[in-house]
Protein backbone atom coordinates (compact mmCIF):
# COMPACT_ATOMS: atom_id res chain seq x y z
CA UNK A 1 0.00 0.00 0.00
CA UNK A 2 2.77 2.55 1.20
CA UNK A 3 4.23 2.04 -2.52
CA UNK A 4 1.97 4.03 -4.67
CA UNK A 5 3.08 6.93 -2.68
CA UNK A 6 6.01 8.98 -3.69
CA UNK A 7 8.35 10.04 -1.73
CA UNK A 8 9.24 13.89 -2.53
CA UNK A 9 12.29 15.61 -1.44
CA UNK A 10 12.11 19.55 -0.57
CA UNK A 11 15.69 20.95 -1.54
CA UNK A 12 16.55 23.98 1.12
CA UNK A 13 15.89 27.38 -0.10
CA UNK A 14 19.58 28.57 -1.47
CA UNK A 15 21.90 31.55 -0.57
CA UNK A 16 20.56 33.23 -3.82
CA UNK A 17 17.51 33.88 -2.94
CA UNK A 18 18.42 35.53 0.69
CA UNK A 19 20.82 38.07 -1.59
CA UNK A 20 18.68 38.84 -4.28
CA UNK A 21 16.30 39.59 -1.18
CA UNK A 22 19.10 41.72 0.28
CA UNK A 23 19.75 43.83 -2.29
CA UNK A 24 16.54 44.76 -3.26
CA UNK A 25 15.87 45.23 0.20
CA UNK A 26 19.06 47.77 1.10
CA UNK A 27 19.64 48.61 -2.22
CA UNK A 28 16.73 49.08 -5.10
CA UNK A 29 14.19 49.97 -2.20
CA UNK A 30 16.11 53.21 -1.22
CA UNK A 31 17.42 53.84 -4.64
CA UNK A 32 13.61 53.76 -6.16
CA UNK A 33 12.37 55.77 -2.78
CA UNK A 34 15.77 58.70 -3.54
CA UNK A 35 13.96 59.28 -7.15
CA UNK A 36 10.92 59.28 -6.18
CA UNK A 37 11.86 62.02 -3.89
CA UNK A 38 13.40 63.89 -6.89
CA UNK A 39 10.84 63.53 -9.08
CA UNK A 40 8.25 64.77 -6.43
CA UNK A 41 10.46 67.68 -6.06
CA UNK A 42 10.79 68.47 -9.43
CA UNK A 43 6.89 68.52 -9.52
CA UNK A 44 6.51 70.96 -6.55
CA UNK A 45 9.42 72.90 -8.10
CA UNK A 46 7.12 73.04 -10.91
CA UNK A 47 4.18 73.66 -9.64
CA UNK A 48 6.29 76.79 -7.79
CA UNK A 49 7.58 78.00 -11.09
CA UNK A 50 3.96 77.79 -12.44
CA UNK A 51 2.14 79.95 -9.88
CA UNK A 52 4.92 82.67 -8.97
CA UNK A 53 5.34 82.91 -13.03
CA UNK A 54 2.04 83.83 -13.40
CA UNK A 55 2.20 87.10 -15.48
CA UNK A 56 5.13 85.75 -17.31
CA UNK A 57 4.60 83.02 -20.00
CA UNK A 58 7.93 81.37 -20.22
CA UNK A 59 7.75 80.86 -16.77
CA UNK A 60 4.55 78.90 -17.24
CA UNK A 61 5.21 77.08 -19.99
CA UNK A 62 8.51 76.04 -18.03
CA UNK A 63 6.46 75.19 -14.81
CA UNK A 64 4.07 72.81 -16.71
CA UNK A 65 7.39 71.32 -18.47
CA UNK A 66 8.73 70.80 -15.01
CA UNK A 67 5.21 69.23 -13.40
CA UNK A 68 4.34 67.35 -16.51
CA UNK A 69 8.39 65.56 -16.37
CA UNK A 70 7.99 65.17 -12.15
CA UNK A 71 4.94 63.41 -12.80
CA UNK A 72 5.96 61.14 -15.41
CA UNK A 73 9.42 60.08 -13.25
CA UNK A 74 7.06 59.45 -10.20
CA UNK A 75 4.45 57.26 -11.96
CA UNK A 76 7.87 55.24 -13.55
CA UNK A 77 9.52 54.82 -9.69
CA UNK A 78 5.58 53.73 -8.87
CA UNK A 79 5.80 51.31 -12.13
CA UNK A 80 9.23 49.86 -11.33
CA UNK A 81 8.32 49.38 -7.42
CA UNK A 82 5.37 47.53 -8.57
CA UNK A 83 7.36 45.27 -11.12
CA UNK A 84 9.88 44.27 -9.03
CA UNK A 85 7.15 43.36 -6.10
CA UNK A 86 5.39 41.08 -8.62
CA UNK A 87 8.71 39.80 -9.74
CA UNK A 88 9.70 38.74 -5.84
CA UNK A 89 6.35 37.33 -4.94
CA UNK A 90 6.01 35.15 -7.84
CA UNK A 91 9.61 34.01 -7.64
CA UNK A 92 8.81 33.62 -3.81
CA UNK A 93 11.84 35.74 -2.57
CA UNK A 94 11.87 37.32 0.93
């Protein structure tokens, strides 16, 4: 009776997987978080140049250059933190 079952063996989790955990924990993490912080700055920066320009066209136009680029660079750091979440969990990586 016990031979229709098979016997499975579980292989340990390997080294690889606790560094690739590591360095997107102490590494991408803050990296993606540091331009995320720029980008948002570049937006408020921006959004700064837009209202205190506000008789001045170039200064707009410049502004809503500055907003439209801060935006774009935040919803990429957003993108890539999302990707590289999906990437781990499937993968299974702490």
């Amino acid at each position: 009776m016990y031979s229709l079952f098979v016997k499975v063996a579980y292989a340990q989790t390997s080294n690889l997987d606790t560094y690739i955990g590591n360095v997107e924990k102490y590494i991408v993490n803050p990296a993606l978080k540091l331009l995320f912080g720029a980008a948002l700055v570049i937006f408020l920066y921006g959004m700064f140049e837009f209202i205190s320009g506000a008789e001045n066209e170039e200064k707009r136009v410049q502004g809503k250059q500055h907003m439209i680029w801060g935006v774009i660079g935040m919803f990429i750091m957003v993108a890539a933190i999302g990707i590289i979440n999906l990437i781990t969990a499937t993968l299974g990586i702490t």
